[in-house]
PDB file of N, CA and C in Angstrom:
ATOM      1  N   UNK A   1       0.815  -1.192   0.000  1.00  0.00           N
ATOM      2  CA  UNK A   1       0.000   0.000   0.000  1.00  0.00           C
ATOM      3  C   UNK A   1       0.860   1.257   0.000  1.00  0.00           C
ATOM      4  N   UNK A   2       2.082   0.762  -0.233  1.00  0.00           N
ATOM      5  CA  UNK A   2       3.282   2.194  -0.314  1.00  0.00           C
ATOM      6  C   UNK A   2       2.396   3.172  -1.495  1.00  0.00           C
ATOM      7  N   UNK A   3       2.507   4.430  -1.393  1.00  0.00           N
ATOM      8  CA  UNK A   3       2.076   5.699  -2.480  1.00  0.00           C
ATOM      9  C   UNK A   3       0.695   5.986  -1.912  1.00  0.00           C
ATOM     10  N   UNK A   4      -0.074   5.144  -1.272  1.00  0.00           N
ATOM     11  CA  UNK A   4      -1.499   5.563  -1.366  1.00  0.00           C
ATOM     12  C   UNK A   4      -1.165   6.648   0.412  1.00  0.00           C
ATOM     13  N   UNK A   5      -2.311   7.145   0.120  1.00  0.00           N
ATOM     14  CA  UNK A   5      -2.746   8.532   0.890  1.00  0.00           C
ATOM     15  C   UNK A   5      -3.846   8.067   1.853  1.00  0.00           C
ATOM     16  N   UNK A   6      -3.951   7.903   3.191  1.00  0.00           N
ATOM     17  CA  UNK A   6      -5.074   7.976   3.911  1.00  0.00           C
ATOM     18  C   UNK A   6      -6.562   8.681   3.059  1.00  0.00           C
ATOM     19  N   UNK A   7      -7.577   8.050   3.667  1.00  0.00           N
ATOM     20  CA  UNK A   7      -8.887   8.537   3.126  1.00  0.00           C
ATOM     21  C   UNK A   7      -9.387   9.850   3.396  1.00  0.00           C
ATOM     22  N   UNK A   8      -9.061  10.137   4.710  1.00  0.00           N
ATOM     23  CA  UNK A   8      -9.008  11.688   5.498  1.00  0.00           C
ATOM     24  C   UNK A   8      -8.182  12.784   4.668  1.00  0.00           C
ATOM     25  N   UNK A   9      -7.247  12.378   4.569  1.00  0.00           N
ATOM     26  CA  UNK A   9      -5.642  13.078   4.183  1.00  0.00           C
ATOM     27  C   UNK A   9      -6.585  13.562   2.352  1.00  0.00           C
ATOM     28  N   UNK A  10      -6.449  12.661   1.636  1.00  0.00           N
ATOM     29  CA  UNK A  10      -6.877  12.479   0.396  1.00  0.00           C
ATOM     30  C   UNK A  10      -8.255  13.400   0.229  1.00  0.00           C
ATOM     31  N   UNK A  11      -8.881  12.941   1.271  1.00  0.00           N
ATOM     32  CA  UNK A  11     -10.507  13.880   1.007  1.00  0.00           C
ATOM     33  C   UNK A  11     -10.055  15.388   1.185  1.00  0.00           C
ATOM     34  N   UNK A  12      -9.212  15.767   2.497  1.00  0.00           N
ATOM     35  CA  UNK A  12      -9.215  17.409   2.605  1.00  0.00           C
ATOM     36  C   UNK A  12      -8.111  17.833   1.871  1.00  0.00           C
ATOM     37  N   UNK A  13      -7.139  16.809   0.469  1.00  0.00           N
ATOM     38  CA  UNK A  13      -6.255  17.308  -0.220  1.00  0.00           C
ATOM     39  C   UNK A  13      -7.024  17.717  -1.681  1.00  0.00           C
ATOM     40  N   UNK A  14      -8.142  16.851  -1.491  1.00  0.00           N
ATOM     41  CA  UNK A  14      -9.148  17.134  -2.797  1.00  0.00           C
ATOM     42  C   UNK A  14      -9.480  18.311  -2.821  1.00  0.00           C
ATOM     43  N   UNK A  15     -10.661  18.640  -1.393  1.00  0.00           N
ATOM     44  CA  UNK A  15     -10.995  20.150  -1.040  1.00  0.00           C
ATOM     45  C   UNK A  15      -9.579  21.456  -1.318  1.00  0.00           C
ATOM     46  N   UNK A  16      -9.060  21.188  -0.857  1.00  0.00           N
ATOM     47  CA  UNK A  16      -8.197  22.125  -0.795  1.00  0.00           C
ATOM     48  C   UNK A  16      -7.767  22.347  -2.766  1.00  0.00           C
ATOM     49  N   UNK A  17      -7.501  21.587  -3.209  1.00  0.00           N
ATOM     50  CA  UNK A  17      -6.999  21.983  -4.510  1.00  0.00           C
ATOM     51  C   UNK A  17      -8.179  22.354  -5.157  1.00  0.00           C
ATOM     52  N   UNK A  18      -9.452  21.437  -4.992  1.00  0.00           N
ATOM     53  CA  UNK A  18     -10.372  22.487  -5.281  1.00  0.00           C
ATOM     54  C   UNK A  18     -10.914  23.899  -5.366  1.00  0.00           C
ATOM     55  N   UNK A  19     -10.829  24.182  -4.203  1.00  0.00           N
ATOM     56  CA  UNK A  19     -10.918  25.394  -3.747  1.00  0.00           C
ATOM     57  C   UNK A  19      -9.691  26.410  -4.517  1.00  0.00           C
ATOM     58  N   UNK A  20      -8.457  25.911  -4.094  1.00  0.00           N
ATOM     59  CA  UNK A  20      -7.929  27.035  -4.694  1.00  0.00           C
ATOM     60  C   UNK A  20      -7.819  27.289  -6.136  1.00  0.00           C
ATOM     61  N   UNK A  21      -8.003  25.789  -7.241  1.00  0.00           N
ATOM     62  CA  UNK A  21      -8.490  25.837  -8.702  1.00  0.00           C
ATOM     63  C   UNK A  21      -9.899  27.009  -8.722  1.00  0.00           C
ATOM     64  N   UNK A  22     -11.171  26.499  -8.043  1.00  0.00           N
ATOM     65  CA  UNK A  22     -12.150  27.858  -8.242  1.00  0.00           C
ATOM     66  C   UNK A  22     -11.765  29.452  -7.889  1.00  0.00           C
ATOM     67  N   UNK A  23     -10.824  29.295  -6.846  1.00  0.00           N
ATOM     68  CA  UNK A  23     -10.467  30.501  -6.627  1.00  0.00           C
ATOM     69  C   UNK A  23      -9.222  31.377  -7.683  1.00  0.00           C
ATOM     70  N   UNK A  24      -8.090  30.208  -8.045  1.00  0.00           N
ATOM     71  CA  UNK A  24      -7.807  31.465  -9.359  1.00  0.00           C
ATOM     72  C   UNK A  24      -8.088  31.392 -10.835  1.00  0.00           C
ATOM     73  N   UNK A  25      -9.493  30.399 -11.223  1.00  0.00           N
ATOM     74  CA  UNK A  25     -10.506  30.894 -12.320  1.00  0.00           C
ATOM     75  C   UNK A  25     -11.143  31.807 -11.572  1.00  0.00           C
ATOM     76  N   UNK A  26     -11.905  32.251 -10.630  1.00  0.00           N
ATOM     77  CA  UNK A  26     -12.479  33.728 -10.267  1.00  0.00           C
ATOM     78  C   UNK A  26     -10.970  34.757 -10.497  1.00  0.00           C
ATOM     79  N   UNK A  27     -10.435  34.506 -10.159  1.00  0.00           N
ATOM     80  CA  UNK A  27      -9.248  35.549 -10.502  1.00  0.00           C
ATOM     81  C   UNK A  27      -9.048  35.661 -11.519  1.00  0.00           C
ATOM     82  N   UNK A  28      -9.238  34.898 -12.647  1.00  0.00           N
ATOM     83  CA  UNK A  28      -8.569  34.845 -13.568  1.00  0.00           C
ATOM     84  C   UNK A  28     -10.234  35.607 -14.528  1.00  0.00           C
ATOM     85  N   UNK A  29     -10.988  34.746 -14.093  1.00  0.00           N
ATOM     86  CA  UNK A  29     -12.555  35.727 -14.972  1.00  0.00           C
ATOM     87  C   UNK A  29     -12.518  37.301 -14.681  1.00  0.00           C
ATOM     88  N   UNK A  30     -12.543  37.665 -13.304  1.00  0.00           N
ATOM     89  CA  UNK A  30     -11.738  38.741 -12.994  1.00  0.00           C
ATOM     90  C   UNK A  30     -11.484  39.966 -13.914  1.00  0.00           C
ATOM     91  N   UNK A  31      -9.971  39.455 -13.621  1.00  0.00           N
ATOM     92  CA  UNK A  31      -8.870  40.014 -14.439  1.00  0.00           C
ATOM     93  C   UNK A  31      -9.515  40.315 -15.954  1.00  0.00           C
ATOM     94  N   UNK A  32      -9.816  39.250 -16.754  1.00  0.00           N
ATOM     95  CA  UNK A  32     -10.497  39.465 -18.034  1.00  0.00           C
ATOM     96  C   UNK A  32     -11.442  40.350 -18.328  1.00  0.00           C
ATOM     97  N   UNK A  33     -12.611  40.144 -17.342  1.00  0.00           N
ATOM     98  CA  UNK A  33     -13.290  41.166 -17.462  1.00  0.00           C
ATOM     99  C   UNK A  33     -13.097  42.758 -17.109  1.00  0.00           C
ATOM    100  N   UNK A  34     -12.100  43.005 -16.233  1.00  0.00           N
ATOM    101  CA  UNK A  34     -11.364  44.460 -16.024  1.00  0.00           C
ATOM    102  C   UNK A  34     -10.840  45.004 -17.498  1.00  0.00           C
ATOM    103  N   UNK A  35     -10.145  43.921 -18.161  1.00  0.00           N
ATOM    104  CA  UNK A  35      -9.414  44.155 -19.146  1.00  0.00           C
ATOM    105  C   UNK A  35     -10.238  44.804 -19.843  1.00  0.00           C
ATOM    106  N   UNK A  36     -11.832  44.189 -20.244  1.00  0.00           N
ATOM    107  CA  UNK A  36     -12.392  43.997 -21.657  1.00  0.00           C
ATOM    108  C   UNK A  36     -12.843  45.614 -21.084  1.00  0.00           C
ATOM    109  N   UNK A  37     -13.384  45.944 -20.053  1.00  0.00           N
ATOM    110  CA  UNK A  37     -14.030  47.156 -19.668  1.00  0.00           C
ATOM    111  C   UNK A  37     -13.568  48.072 -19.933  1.00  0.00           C
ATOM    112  N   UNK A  38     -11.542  48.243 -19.383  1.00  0.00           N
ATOM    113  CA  UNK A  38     -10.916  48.876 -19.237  1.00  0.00           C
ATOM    114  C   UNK A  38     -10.842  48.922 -21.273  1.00  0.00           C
ATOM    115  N   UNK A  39     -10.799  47.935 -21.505  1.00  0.00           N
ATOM    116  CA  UNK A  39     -10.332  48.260 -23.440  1.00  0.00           C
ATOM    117  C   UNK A  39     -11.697  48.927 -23.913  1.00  0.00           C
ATOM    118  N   UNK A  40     -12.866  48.762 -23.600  1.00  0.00           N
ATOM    119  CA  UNK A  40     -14.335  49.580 -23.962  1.00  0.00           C
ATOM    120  C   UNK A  40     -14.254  50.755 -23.367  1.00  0.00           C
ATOM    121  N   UNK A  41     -13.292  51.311 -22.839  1.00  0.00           N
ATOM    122  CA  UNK A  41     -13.459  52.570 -22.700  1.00  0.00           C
ATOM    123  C   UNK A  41     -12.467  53.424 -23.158  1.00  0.00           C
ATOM    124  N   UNK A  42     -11.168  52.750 -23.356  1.00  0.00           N
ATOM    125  CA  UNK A  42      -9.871  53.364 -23.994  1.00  0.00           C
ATOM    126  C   UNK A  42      -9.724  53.303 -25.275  1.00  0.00           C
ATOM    127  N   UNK A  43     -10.129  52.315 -25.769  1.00  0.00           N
ATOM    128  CA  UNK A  43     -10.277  52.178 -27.436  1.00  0.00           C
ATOM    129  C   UNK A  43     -11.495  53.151 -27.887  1.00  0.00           C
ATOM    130  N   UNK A  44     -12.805  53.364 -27.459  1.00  0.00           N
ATOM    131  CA  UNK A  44     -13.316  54.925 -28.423  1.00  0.00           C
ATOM    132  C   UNK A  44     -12.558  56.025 -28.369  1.00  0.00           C
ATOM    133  N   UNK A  45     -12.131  55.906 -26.808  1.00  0.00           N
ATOM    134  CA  UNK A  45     -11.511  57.575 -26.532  1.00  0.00           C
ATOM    135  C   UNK A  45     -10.296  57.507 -27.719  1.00  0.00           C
ATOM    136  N   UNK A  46      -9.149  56.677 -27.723  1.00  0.00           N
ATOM    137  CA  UNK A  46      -7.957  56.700 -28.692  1.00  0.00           C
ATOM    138  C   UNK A  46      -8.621  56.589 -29.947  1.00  0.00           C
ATOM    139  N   UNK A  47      -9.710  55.973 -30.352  1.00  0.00           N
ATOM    140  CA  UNK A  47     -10.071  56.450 -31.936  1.00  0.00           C
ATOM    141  C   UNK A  47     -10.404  57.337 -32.659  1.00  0.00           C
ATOM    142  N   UNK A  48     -11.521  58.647 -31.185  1.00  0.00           N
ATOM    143  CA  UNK A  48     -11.909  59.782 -31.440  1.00  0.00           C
ATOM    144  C   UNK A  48     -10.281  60.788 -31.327  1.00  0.00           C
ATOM    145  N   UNK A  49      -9.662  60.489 -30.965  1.00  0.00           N
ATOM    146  CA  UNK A  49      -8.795  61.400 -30.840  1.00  0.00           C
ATOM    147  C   UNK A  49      -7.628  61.398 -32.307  1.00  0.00           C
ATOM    148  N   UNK A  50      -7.503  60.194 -32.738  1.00  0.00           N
ATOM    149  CA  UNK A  50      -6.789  60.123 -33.721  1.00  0.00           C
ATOM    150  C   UNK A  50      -7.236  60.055 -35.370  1.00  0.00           C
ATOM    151  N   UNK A  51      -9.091  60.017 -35.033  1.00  0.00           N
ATOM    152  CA  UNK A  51      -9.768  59.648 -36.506  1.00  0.00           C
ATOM    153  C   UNK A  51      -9.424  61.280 -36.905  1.00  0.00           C
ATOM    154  N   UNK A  52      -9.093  61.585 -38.383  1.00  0.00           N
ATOM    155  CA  UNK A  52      -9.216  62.385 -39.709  1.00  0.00           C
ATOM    156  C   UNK A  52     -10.481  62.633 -39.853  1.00  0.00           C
ATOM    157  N   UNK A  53     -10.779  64.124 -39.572  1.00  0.00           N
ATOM    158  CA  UNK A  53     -11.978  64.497 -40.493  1.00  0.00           C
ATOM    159  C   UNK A  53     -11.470  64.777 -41.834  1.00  0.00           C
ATOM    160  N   UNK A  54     -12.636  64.702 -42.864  1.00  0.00           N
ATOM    161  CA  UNK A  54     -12.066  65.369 -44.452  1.00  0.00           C
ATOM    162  C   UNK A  54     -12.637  66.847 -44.101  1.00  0.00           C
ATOM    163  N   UNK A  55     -11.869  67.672 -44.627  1.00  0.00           N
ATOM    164  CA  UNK A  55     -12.581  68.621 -45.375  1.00  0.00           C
ATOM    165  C   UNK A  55     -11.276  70.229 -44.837  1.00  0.00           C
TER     166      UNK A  55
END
Protein backbone atom coordinates (compact mmCIF):
# COMPACT_ATOMS: atom_id res chain seq x y z
CA UNK A 1 0.00 0.00 0.00
CA UNK A 2 3.28 2.19 -0.31
CA UNK A 3 2.08 5.70 -2.48
CA UNK A 4 -1.50 5.56 -1.37
CA UNK A 5 -2.75 8.53 0.89
CA UNK A 6 -5.07 7.98 3.91
CA UNK A 7 -8.89 8.54 3.13
CA UNK A 8 -9.01 11.69 5.50
CA UNK A 9 -5.64 13.08 4.18
CA UNK A 10 -6.88 12.48 0.40
CA UNK A 11 -10.51 13.88 1.01
CA UNK A 12 -9.22 17.41 2.61
CA UNK A 13 -6.25 17.31 -0.22
CA UNK A 14 -9.15 17.13 -2.80
CA UNK A 15 -10.99 20.15 -1.04
CA UNK A 16 -8.20 22.12 -0.80
CA UNK A 17 -7.00 21.98 -4.51
CA UNK A 18 -10.37 22.49 -5.28
CA UNK A 19 -10.92 25.39 -3.75
CA UNK A 20 -7.93 27.03 -4.69
CA UNK A 21 -8.49 25.84 -8.70
CA UNK A 22 -12.15 27.86 -8.24
CA UNK A 23 -10.47 30.50 -6.63
CA UNK A 24 -7.81 31.46 -9.36
CA UNK A 25 -10.51 30.89 -12.32
CA UNK A 26 -12.48 33.73 -10.27
CA UNK A 27 -9.25 35.55 -10.50
CA UNK A 28 -8.57 34.85 -13.57
CA UNK A 29 -12.56 35.73 -14.97
CA UNK A 30 -11.74 38.74 -12.99
CA UNK A 31 -8.87 40.01 -14.44
CA UNK A 32 -10.50 39.46 -18.03
CA UNK A 33 -13.29 41.17 -17.46
CA UNK A 34 -11.36 44.46 -16.02
CA UNK A 35 -9.41 44.16 -19.15
CA UNK A 36 -12.39 44.00 -21.66
CA UNK A 37 -14.03 47.16 -19.67
CA UNK A 38 -10.92 48.88 -19.24
CA UNK A 39 -10.33 48.26 -23.44
CA UNK A 40 -14.33 49.58 -23.96
CA UNK A 41 -13.46 52.57 -22.70
CA UNK A 42 -9.87 53.36 -23.99
CA UNK A 43 -10.28 52.18 -27.44
CA UNK A 44 -13.32 54.92 -28.42
CA UNK A 45 -11.51 57.58 -26.53
CA UNK A 46 -7.96 56.70 -28.69
CA UNK A 47 -10.07 56.45 -31.94
CA UNK A 48 -11.91 59.78 -31.44
CA UNK A 49 -8.80 61.40 -30.84
CA UNK A 50 -6.79 60.12 -33.72
CA UNK A 51 -9.77 59.65 -36.51
CA UNK A 52 -9.22 62.39 -39.71
CA UNK A 53 -11.98 64.50 -40.49
CA UNK A 54 -12.07 65.37 -44.45
CA UNK A 55 -12.58 68.62 -45.37
Amino acid sequence: MAGQLPPDLAAGLTDVTRSAFLDGLGGAAATGAGVLALAAIVCPLLLRRTSVHPG
